[in-house]
N, C-alpha and C. Protein backbone atom coordinates (compact mmCIF):
# COMPACT_ATOMS: atom_id res chain seq x y z
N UNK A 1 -8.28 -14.07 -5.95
CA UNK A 1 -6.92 -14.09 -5.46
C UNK A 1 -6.56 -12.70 -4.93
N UNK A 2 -6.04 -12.71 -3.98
CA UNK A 2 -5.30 -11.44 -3.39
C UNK A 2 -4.17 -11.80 -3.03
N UNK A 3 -3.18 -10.55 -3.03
CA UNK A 3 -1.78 -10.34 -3.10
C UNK A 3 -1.62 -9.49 -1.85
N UNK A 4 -0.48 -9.76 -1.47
CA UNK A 4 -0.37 -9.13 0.03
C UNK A 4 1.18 -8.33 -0.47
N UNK A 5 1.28 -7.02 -0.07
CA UNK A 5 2.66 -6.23 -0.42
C UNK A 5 2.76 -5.58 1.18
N UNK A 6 4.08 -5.78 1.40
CA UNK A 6 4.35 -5.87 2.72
C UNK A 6 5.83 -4.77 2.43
N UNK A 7 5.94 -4.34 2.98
CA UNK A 7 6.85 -2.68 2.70
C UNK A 7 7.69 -2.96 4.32
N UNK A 8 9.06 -3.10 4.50
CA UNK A 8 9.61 -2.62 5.55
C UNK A 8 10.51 -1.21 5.59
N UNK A 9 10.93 -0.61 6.41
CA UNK A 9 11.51 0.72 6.00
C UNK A 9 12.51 0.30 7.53
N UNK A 10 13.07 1.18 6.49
CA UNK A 10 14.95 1.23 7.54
C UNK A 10 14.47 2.24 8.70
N UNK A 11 15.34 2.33 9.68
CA UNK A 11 15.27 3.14 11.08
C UNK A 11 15.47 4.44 10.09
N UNK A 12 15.26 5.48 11.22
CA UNK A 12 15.22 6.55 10.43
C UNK A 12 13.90 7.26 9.77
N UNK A 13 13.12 6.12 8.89
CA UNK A 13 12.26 6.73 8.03
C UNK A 13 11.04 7.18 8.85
N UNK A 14 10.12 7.93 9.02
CA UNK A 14 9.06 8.51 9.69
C UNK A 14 8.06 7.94 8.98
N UNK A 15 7.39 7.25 10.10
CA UNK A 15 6.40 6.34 9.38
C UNK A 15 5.36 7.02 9.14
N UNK A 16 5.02 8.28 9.81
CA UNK A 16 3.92 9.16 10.16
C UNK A 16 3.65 9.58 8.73
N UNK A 17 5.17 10.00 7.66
CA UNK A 17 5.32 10.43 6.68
C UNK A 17 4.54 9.17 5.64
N UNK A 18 5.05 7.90 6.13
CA UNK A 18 4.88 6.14 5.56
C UNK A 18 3.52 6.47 4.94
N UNK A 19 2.47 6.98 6.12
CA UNK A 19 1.41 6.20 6.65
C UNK A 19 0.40 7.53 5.60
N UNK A 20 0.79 8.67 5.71
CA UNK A 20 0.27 9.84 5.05
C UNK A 20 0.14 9.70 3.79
N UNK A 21 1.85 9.15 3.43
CA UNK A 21 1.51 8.50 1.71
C UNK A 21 0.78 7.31 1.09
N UNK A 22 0.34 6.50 2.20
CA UNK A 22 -0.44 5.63 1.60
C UNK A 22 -1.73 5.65 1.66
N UNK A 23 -2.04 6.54 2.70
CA UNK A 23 -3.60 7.20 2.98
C UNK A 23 -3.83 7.89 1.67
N UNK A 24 -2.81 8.70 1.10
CA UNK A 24 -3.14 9.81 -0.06
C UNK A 24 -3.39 8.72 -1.27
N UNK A 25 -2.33 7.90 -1.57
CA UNK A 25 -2.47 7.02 -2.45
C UNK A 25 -3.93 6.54 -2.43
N UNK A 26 -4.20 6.16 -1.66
CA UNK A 26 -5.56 5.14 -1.66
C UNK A 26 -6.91 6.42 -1.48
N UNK A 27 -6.34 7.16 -1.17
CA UNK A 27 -7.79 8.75 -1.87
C UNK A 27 -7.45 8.87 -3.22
N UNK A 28 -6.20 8.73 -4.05
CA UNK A 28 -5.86 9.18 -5.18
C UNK A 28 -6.81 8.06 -6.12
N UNK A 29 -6.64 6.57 -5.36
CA UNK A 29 -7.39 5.72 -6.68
C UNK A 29 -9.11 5.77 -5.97
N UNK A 30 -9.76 5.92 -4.58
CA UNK A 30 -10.75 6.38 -4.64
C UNK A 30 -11.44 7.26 -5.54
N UNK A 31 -10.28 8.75 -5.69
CA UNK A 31 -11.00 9.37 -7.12
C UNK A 31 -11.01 9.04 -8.50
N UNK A 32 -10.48 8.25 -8.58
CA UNK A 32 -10.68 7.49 -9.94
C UNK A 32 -11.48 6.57 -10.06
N UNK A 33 -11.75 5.88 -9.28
CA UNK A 33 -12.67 4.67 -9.62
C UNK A 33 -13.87 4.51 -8.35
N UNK A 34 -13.64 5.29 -7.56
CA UNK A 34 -14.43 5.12 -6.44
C UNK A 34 -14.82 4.12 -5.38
N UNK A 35 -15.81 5.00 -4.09
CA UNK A 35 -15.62 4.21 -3.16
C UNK A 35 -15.68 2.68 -2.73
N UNK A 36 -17.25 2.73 -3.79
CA UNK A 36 -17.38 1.23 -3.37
C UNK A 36 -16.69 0.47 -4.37
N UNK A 37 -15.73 0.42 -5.47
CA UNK A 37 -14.65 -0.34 -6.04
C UNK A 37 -13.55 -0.84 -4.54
N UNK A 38 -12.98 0.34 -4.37
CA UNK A 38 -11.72 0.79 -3.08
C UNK A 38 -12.05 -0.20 -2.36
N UNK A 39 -13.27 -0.48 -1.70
CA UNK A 39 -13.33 -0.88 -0.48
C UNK A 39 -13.59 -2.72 -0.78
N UNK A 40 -13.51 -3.16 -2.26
CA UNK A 40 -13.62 -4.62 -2.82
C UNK A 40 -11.89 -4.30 -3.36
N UNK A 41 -11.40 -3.37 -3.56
CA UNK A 41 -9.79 -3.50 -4.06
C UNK A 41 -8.64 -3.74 -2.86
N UNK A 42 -8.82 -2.93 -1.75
CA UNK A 42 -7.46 -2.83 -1.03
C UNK A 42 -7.75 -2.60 0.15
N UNK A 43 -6.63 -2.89 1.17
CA UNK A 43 -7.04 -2.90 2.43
C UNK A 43 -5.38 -2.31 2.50
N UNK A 44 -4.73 -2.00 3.46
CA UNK A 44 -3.69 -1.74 3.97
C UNK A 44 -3.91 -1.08 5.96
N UNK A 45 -2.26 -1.10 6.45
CA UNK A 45 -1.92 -1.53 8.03
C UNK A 45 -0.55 -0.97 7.80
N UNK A 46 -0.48 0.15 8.72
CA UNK A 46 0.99 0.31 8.99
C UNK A 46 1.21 0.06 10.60
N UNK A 47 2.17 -0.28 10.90
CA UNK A 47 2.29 -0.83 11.97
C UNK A 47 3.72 -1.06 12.80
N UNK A 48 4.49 -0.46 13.73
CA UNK A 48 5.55 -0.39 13.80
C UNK A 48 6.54 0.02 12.60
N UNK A 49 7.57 -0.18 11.68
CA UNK A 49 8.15 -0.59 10.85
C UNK A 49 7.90 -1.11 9.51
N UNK A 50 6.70 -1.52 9.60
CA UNK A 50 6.51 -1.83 8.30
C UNK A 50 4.76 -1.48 8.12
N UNK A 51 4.64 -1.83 6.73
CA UNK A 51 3.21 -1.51 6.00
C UNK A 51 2.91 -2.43 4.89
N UNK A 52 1.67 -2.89 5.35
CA UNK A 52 1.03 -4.06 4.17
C UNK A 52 -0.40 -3.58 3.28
N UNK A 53 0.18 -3.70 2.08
CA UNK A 53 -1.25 -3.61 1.46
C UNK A 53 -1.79 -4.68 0.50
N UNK A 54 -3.15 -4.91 1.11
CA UNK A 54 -3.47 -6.14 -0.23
C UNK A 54 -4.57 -5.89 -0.75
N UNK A 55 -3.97 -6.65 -1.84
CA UNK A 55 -4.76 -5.96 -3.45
C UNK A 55 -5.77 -7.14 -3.89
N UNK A 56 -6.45 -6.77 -4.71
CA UNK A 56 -7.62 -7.92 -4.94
C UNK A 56 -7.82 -7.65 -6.32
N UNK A 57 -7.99 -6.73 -6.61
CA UNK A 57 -8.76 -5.56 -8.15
C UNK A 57 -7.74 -4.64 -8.66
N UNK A 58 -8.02 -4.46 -9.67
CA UNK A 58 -7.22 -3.62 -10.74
C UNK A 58 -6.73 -2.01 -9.73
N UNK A 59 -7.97 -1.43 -8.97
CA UNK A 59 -8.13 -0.68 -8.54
C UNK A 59 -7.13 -0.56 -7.27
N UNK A 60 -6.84 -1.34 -6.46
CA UNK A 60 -6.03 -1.61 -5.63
C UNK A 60 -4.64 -1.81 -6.26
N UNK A 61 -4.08 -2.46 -7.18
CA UNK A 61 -2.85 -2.31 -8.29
C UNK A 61 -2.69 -0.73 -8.41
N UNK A 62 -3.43 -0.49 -8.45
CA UNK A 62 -2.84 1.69 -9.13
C UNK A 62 -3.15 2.15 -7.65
N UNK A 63 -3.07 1.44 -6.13
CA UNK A 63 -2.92 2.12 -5.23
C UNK A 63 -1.87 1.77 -5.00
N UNK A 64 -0.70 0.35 -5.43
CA UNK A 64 0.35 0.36 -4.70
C UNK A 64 1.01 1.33 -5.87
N UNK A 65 0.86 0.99 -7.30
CA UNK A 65 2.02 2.10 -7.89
C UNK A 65 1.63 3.46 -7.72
N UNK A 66 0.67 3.95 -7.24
CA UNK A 66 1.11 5.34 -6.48
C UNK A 66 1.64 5.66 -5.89
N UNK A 67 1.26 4.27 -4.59
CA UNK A 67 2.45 4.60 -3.42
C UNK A 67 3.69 4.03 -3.23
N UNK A 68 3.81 3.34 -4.33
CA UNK A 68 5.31 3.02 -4.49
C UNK A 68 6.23 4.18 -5.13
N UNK A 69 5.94 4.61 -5.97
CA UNK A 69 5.56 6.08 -6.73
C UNK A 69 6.42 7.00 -5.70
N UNK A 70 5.20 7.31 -4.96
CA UNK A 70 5.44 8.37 -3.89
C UNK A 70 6.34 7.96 -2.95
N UNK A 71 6.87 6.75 -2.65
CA UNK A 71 7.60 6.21 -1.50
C UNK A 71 9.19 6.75 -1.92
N UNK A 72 9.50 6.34 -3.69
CA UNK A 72 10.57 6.59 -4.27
C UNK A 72 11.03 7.93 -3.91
N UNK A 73 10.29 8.95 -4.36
CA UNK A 73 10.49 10.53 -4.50
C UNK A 73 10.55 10.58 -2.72
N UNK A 74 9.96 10.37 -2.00
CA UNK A 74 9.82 10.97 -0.27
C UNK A 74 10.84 10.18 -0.07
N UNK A 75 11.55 8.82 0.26
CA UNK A 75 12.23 8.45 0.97
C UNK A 75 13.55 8.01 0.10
N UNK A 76 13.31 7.37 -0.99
CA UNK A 76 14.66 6.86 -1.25
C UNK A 76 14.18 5.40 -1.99
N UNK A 77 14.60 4.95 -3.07
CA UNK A 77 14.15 3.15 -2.83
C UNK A 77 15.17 2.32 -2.01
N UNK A 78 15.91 3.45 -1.84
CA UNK A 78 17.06 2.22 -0.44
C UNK A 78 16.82 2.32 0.94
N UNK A 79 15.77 2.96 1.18
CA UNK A 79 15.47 3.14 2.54
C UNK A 79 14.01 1.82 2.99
N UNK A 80 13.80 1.41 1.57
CA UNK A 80 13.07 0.72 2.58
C UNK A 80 12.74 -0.69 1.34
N UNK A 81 12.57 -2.32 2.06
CA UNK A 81 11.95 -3.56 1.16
C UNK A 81 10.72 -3.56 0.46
N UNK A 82 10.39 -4.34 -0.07
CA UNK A 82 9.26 -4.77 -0.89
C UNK A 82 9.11 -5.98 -0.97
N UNK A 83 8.49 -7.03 -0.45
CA UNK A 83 7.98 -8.16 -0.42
C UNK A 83 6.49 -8.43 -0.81
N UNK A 84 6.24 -9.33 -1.71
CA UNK A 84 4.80 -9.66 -2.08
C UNK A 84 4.65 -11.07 -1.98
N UNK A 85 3.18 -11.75 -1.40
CA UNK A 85 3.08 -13.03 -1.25
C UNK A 85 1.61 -13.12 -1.74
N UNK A 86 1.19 -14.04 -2.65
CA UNK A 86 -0.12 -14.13 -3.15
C UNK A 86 -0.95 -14.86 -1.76
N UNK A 87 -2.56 -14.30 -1.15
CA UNK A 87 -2.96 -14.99 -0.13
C UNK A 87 -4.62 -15.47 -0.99
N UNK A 88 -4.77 -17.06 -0.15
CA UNK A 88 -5.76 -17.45 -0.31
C UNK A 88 -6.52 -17.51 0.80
N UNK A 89 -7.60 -18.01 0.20
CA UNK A 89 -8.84 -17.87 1.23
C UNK A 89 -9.69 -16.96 1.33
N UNK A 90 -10.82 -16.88 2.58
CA UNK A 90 -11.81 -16.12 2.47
C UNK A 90 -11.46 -15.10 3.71
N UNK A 91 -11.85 -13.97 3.68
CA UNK A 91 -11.74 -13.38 4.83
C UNK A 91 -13.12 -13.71 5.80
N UNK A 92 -12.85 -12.96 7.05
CA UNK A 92 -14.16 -13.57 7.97
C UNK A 92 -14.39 -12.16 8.73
């Protein structure tokens, strides 16, 4: 099962800033558990306005609360949503 977390952010917020913190996040649980875990845990896409990350593994879980974490302290939690939708299937 994988979970899809989908992040929108209000006008204003610098996604450049978005996109930096979730890159760091996802080096932060690379050093903990490493590469080839990371790359079976999480995938993430920022993209206009918003940013999705989906999780699969434990390992990918301690990449969104980092960067949820870090989103709080840099932007605000009112500056931007949080939506999660569980996805099935296989990727291709």
């Amino acid at each position: 099962m994988k979970l899809l977390y989908r992040f929108d952010f209000k006008d204003g917020v610098d996604m450049s800033r978005v996109e930096s913190q979730l890159l760091e996040s996802f080096l932060t649980s690379v050093d903990i558990f490493g590469e080839p875990e990371m790359k079976l845990s999480a995938t993430y896409l920022v993209a206009g306005r918003e940013a999705v990350l989906e999780v699969s593994r434990i390992a990918g879980l301690h990449t969104l609360l980092v960067f949820v974490g870090r989103l709080s302290r840099l932007i605000g939690v009112e500056r931007y949503s949080m939506n999660s939708m569980e996805r099935s299937g296989v990727a291709v």
